[in-house]
PDB file of N, CA and C in Angstrom:
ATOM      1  N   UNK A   1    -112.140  -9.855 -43.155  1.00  0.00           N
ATOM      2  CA  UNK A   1    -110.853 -10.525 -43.258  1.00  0.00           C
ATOM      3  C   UNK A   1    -110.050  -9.871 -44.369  1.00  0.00           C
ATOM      4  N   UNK A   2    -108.764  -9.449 -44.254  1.00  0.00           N
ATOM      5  CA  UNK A   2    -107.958  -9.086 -45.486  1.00  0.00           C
ATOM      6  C   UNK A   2    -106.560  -8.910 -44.740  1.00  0.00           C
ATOM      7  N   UNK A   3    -106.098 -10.445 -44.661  1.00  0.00           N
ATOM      8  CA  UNK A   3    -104.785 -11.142 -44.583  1.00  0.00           C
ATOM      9  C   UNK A   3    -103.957 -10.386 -45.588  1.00  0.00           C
ATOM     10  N   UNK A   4    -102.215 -10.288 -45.602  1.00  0.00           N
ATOM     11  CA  UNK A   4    -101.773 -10.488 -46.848  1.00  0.00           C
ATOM     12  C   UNK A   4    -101.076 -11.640 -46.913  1.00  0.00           C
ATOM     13  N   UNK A   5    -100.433 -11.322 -48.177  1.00  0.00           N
ATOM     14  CA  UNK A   5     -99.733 -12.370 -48.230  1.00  0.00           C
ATOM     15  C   UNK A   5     -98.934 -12.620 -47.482  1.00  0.00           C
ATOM     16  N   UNK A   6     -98.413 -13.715 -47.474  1.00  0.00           N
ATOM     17  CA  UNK A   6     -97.389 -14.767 -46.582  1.00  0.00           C
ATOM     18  C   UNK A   6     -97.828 -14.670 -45.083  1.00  0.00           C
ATOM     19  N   UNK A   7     -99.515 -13.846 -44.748  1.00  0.00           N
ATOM     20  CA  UNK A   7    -100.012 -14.061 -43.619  1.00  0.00           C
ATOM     21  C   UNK A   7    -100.068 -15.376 -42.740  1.00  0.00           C
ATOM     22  N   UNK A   8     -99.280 -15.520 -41.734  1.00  0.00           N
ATOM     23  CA  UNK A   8     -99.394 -17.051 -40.997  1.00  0.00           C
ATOM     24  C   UNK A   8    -100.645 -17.206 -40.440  1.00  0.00           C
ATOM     25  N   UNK A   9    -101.040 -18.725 -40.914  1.00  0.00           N
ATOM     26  CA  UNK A   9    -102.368 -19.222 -40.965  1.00  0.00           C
ATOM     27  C   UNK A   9    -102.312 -20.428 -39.252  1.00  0.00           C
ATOM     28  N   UNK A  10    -103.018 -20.058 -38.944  1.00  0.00           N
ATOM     29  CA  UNK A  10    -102.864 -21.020 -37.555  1.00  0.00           C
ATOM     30  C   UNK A  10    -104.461 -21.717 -36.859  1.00  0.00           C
ATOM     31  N   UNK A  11    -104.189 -22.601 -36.844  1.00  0.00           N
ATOM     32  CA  UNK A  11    -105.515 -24.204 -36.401  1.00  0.00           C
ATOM     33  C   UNK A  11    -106.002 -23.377 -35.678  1.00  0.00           C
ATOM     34  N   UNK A  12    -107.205 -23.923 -35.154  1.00  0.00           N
ATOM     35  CA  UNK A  12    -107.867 -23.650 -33.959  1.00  0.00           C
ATOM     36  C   UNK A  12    -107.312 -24.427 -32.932  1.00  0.00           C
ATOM     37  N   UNK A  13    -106.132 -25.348 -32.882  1.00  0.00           N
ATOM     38  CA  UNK A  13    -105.717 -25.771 -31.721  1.00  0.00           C
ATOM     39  C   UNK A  13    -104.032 -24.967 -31.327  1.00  0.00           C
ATOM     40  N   UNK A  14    -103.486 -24.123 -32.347  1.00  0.00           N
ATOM     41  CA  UNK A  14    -102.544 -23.296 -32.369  1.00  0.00           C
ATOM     42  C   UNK A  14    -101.793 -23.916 -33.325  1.00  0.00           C
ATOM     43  N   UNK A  15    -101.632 -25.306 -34.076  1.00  0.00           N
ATOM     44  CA  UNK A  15    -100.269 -25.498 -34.807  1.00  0.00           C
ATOM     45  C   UNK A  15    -100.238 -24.445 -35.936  1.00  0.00           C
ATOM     46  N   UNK A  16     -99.316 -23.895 -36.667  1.00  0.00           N
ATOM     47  CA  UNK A  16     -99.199 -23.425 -37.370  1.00  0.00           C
ATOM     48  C   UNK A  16     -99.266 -24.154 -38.752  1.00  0.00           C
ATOM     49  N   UNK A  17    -100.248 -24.008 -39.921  1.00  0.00           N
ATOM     50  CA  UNK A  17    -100.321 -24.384 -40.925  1.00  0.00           C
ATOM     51  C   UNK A  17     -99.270 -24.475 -42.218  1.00  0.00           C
ATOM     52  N   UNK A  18     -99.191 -22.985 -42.068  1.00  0.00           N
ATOM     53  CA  UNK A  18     -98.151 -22.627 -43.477  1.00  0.00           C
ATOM     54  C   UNK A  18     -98.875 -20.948 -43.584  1.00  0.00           C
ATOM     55  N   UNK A  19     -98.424 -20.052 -44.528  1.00  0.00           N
ATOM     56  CA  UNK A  19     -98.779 -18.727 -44.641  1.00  0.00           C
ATOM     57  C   UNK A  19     -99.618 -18.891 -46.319  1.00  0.00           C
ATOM     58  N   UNK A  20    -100.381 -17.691 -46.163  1.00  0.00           N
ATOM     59  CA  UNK A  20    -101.709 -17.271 -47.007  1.00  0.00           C
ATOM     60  C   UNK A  20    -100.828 -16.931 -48.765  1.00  0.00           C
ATOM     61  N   UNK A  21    -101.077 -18.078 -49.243  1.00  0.00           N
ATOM     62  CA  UNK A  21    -100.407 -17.673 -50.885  1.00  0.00           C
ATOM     63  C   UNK A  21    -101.228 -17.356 -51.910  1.00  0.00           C
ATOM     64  N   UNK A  22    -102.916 -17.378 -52.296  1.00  0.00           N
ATOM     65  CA  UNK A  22    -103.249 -16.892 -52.791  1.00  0.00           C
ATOM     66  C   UNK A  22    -104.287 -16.198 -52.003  1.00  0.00           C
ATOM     67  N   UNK A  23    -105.281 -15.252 -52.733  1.00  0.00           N
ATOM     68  CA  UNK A  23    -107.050 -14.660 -52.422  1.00  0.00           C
ATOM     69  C   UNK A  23    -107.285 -14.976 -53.364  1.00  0.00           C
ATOM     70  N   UNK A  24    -108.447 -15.501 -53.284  1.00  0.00           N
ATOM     71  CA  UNK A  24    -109.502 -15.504 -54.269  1.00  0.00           C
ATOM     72  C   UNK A  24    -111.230 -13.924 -53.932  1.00  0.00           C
ATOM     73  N   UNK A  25    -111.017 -13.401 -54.664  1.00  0.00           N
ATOM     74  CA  UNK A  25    -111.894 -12.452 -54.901  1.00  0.00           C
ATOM     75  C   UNK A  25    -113.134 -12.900 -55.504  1.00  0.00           C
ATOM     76  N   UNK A  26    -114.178 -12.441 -54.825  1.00  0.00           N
ATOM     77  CA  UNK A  26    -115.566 -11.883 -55.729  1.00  0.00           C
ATOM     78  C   UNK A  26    -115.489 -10.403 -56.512  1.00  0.00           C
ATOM     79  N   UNK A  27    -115.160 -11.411 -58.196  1.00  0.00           N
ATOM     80  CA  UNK A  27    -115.460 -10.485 -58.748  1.00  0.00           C
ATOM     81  C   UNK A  27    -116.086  -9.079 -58.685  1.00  0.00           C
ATOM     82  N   UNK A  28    -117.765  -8.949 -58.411  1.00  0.00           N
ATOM     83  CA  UNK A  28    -118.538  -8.161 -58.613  1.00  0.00           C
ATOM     84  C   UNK A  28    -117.841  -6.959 -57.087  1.00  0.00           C
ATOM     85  N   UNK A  29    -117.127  -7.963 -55.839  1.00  0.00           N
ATOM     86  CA  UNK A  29    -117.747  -6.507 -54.420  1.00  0.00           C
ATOM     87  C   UNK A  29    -116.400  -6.618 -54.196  1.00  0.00           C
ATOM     88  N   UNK A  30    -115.232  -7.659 -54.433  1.00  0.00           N
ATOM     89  CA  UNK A  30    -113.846  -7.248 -54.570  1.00  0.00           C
ATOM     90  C   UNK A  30    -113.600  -8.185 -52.504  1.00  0.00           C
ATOM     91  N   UNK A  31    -114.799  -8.766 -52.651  1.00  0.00           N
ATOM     92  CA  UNK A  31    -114.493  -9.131 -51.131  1.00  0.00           C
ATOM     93  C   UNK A  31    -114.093 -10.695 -51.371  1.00  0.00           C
ATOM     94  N   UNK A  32    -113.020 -11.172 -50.452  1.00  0.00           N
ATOM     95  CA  UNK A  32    -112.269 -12.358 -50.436  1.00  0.00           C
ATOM     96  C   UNK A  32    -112.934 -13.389 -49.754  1.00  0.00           C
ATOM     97  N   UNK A  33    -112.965 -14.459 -50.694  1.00  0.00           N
ATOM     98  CA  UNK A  33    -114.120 -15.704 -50.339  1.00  0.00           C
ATOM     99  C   UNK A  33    -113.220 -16.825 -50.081  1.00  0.00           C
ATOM    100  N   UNK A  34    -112.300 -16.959 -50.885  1.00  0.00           N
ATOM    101  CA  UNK A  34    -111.300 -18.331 -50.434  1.00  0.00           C
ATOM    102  C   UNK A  34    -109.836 -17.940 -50.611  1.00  0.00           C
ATOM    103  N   UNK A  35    -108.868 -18.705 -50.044  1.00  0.00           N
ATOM    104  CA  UNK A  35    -107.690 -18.215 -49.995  1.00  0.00           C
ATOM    105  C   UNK A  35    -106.979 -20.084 -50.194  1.00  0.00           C
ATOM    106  N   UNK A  36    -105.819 -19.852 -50.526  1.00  0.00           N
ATOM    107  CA  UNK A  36    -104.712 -20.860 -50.429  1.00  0.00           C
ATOM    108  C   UNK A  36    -103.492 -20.338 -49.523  1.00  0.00           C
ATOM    109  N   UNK A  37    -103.801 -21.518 -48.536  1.00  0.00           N
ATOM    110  CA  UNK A  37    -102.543 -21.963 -47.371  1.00  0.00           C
ATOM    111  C   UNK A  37    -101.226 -22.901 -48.063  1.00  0.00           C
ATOM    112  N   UNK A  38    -100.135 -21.776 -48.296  1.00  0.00           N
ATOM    113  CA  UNK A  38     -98.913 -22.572 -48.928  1.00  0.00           C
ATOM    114  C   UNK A  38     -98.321 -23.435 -47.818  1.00  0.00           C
ATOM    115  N   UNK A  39     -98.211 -24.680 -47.643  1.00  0.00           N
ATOM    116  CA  UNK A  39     -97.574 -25.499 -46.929  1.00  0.00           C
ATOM    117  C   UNK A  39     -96.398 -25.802 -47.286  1.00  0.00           C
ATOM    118  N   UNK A  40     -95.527 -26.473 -45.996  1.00  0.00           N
ATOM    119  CA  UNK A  40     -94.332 -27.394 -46.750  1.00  0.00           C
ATOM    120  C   UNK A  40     -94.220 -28.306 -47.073  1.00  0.00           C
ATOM    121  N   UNK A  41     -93.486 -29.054 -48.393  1.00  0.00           N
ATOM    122  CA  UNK A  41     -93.825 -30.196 -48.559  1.00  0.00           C
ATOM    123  C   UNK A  41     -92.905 -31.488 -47.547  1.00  0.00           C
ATOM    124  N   UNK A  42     -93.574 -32.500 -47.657  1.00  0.00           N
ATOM    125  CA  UNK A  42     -94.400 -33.136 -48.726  1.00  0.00           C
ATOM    126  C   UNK A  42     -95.879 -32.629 -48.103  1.00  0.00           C
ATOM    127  N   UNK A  43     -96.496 -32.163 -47.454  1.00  0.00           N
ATOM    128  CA  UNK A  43     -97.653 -31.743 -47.053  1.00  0.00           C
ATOM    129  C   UNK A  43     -98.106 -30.943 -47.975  1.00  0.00           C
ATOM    130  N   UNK A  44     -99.674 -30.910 -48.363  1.00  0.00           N
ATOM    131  CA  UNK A  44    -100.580 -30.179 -50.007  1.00  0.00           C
ATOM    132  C   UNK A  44    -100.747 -29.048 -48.744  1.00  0.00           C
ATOM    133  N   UNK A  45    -100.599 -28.409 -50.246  1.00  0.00           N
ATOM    134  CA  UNK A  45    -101.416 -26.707 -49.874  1.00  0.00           C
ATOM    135  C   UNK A  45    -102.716 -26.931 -49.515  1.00  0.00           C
ATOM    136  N   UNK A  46    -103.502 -26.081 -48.477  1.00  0.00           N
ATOM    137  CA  UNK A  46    -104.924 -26.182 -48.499  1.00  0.00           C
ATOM    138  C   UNK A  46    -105.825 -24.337 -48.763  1.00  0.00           C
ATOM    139  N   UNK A  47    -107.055 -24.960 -49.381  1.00  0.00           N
ATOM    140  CA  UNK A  47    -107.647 -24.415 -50.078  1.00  0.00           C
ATOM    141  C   UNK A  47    -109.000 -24.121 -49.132  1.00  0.00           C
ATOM    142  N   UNK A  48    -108.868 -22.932 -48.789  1.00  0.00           N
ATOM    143  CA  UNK A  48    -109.884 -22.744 -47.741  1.00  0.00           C
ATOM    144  C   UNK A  48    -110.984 -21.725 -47.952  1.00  0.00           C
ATOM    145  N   UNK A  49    -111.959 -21.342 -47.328  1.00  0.00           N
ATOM    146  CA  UNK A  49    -113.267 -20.094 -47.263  1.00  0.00           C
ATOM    147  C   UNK A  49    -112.865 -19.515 -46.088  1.00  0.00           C
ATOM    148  N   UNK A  50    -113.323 -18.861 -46.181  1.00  0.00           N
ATOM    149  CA  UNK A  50    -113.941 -17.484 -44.996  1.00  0.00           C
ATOM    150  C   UNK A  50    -114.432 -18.026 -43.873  1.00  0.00           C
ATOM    151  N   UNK A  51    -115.076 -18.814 -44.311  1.00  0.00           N
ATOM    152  CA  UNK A  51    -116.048 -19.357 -43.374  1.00  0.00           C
ATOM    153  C   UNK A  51    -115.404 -20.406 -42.168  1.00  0.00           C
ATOM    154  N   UNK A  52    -114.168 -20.801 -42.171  1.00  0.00           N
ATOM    155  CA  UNK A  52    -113.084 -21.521 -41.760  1.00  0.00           C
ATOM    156  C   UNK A  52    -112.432 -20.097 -40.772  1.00  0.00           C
ATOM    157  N   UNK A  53    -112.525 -19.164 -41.304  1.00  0.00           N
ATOM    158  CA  UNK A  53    -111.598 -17.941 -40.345  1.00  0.00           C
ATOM    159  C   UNK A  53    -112.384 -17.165 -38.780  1.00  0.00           C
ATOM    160  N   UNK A  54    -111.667 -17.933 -37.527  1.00  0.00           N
ATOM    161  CA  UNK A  54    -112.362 -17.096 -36.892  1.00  0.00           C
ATOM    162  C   UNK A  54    -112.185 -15.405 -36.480  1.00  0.00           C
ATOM    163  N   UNK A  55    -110.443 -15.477 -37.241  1.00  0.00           N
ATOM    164  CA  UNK A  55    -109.538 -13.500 -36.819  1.00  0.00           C
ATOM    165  C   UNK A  55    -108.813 -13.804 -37.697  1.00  0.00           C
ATOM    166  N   UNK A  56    -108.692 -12.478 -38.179  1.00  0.00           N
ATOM    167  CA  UNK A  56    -107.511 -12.360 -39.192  1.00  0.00           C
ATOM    168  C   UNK A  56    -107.245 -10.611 -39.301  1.00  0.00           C
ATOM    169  N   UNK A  57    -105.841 -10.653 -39.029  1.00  0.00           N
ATOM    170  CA  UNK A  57    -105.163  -9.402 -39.328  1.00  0.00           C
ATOM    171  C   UNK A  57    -104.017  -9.792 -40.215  1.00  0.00           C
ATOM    172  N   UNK A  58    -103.474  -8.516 -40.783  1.00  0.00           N
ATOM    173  CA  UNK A  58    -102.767  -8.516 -42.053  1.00  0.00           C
ATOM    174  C   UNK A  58    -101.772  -9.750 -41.799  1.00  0.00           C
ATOM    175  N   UNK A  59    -101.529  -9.739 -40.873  1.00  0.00           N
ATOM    176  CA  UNK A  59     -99.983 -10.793 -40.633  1.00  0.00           C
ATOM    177  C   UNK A  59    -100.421 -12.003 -40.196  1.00  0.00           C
ATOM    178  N   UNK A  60    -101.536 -12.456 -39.831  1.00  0.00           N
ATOM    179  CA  UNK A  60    -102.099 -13.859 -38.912  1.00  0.00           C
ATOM    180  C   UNK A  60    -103.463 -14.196 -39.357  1.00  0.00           C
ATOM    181  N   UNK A  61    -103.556 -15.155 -39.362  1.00  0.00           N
ATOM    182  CA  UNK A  61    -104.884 -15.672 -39.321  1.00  0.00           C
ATOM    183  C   UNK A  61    -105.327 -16.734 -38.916  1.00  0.00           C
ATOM    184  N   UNK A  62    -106.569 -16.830 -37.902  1.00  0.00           N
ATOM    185  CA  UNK A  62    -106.444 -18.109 -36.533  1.00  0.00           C
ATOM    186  C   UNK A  62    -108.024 -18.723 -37.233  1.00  0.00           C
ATOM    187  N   UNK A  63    -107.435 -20.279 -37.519  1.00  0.00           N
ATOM    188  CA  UNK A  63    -109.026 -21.094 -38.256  1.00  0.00           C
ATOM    189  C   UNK A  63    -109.686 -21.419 -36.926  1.00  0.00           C
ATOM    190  N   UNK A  64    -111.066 -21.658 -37.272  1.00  0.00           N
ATOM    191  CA  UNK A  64    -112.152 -22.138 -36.030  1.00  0.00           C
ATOM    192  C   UNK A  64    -111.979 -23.485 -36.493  1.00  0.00           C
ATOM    193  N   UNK A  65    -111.292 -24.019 -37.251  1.00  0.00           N
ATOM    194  CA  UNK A  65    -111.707 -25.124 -37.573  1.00  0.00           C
ATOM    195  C   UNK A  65    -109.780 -26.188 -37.199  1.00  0.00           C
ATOM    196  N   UNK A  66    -109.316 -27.576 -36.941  1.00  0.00           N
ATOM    197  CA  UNK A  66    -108.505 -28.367 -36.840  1.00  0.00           C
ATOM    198  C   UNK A  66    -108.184 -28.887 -38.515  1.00  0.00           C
ATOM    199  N   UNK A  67    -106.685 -28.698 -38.217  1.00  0.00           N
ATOM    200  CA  UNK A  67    -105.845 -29.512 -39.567  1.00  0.00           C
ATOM    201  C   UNK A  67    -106.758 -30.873 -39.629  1.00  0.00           C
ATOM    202  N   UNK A  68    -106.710 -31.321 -38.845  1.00  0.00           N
ATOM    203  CA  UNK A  68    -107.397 -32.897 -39.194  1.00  0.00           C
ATOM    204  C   UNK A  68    -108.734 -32.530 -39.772  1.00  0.00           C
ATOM    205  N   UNK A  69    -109.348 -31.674 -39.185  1.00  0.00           N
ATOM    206  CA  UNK A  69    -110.844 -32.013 -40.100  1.00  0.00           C
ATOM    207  C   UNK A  69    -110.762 -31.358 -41.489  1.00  0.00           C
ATOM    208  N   UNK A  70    -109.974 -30.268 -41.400  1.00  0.00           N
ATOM    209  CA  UNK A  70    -109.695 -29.133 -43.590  1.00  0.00           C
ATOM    210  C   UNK A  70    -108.928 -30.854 -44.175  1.00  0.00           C
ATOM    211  N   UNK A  71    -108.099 -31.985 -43.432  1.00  0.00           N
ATOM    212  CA  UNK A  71    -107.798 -32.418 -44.121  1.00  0.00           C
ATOM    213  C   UNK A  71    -108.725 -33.681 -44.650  1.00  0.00           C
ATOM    214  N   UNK A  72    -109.820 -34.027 -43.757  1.00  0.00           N
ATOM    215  CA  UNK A  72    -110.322 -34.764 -43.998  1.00  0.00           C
ATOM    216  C   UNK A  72    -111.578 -34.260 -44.904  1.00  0.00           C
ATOM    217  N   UNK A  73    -111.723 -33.123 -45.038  1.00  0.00           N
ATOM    218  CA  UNK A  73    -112.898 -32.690 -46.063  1.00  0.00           C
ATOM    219  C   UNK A  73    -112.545 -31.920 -47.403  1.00  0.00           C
ATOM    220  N   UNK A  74    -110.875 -32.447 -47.191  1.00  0.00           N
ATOM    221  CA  UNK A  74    -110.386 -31.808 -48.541  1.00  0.00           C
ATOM    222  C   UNK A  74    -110.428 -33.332 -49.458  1.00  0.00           C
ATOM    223  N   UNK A  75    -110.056 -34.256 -48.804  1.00  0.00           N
ATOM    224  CA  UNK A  75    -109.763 -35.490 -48.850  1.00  0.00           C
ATOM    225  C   UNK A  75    -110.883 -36.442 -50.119  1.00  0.00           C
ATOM    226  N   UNK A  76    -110.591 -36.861 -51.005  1.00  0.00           N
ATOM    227  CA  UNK A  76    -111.290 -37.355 -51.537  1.00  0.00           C
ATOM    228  C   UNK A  76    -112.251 -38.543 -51.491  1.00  0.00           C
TER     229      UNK A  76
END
Protein backbone atom coordinates (compact mmCIF):
# COMPACT_ATOMS: atom_id res chain seq x y z
CA UNK A 1 0.00 0.00 0.00
CA UNK A 2 1.48 3.59 -0.58
CA UNK A 3 -1.57 5.94 -1.08
CA UNK A 4 -0.71 9.67 -1.18
CA UNK A 5 -1.99 12.16 0.15
CA UNK A 6 -5.47 13.43 -0.30
CA UNK A 7 -5.81 9.67 -1.69
CA UNK A 8 -9.77 8.97 -1.74
CA UNK A 9 -10.55 6.41 0.79
CA UNK A 10 -13.70 4.33 -0.11
CA UNK A 11 -15.98 1.51 2.21
CA UNK A 12 -16.23 -1.75 1.15
CA UNK A 13 -19.77 -0.94 0.21
CA UNK A 14 -18.48 2.09 -2.19
CA UNK A 15 -19.48 5.31 -0.05
CA UNK A 16 -16.77 7.47 -0.11
CA UNK A 17 -15.14 8.26 3.29
CA UNK A 18 -13.02 11.38 3.00
CA UNK A 19 -9.18 11.33 1.50
CA UNK A 20 -5.83 9.93 3.27
CA UNK A 21 -4.34 12.98 5.58
CA UNK A 22 -1.79 11.43 7.44
CA UNK A 23 0.87 7.91 7.23
CA UNK A 24 2.02 6.70 9.94
CA UNK A 25 5.44 4.88 9.32
CA UNK A 26 7.47 2.08 10.93
CA UNK A 27 10.22 3.64 11.98
CA UNK A 28 12.86 0.85 11.59
CA UNK A 29 11.51 -0.56 7.45
CA UNK A 30 9.83 2.92 6.51
CA UNK A 31 6.64 0.69 5.71
CA UNK A 32 3.10 2.34 6.46
CA UNK A 33 1.05 0.75 9.27
CA UNK A 34 -1.77 3.30 9.93
CA UNK A 35 -3.03 6.22 8.17
CA UNK A 36 -5.72 9.07 9.00
CA UNK A 37 -8.96 9.47 6.85
CA UNK A 38 -9.65 13.40 6.86
CA UNK A 39 -13.43 13.64 6.90
CA UNK A 40 -15.97 16.40 6.75
CA UNK A 41 -17.25 17.79 9.55
CA UNK A 42 -19.23 17.42 11.77
CA UNK A 43 -18.11 13.74 11.04
CA UNK A 44 -14.35 12.63 13.11
CA UNK A 45 -11.51 11.77 11.12
CA UNK A 46 -10.82 8.03 11.23
CA UNK A 47 -7.74 6.41 12.19
CA UNK A 48 -7.10 3.28 10.44
CA UNK A 49 -4.31 0.05 9.74
CA UNK A 50 -3.40 -1.70 6.82
CA UNK A 51 -5.11 -4.30 7.78
CA UNK A 52 -8.58 -2.48 6.95
CA UNK A 53 -7.10 -1.95 3.14
CA UNK A 54 -8.18 -4.33 0.61
CA UNK A 55 -6.33 -1.98 -2.84
CA UNK A 56 -4.73 0.93 -2.80
CA UNK A 57 -3.11 2.99 -5.52
CA UNK A 58 -1.62 6.40 -5.23
CA UNK A 59 -5.01 8.16 -5.78
CA UNK A 60 -7.69 5.53 -4.12
CA UNK A 61 -7.99 3.34 -1.60
CA UNK A 62 -10.96 0.66 -1.27
CA UNK A 63 -11.48 -0.68 2.79
CA UNK A 64 -12.59 -4.48 3.21
CA UNK A 65 -14.13 -3.28 5.98
CA UNK A 66 -18.01 -0.80 6.34
CA UNK A 67 -18.15 2.88 7.84
CA UNK A 68 -20.48 1.41 10.38
CA UNK A 69 -18.23 -1.15 11.74
CA UNK A 70 -14.40 1.52 11.74
CA UNK A 71 -17.20 3.49 13.47
CA UNK A 72 -18.29 1.28 15.88
CA UNK A 73 -14.75 0.02 16.91
CA UNK A 74 -13.43 3.41 17.00
CA UNK A 75 -16.27 4.17 19.33
CA UNK A 76 -15.70 4.20 22.90
Amino acid sequence: MEPEYAAEVIDQTGKILGKVDHLVRNSWTGEITKFVVRREAPDEDLFLSTKDVSEATKSKVKLNVSLEELVKRQSP
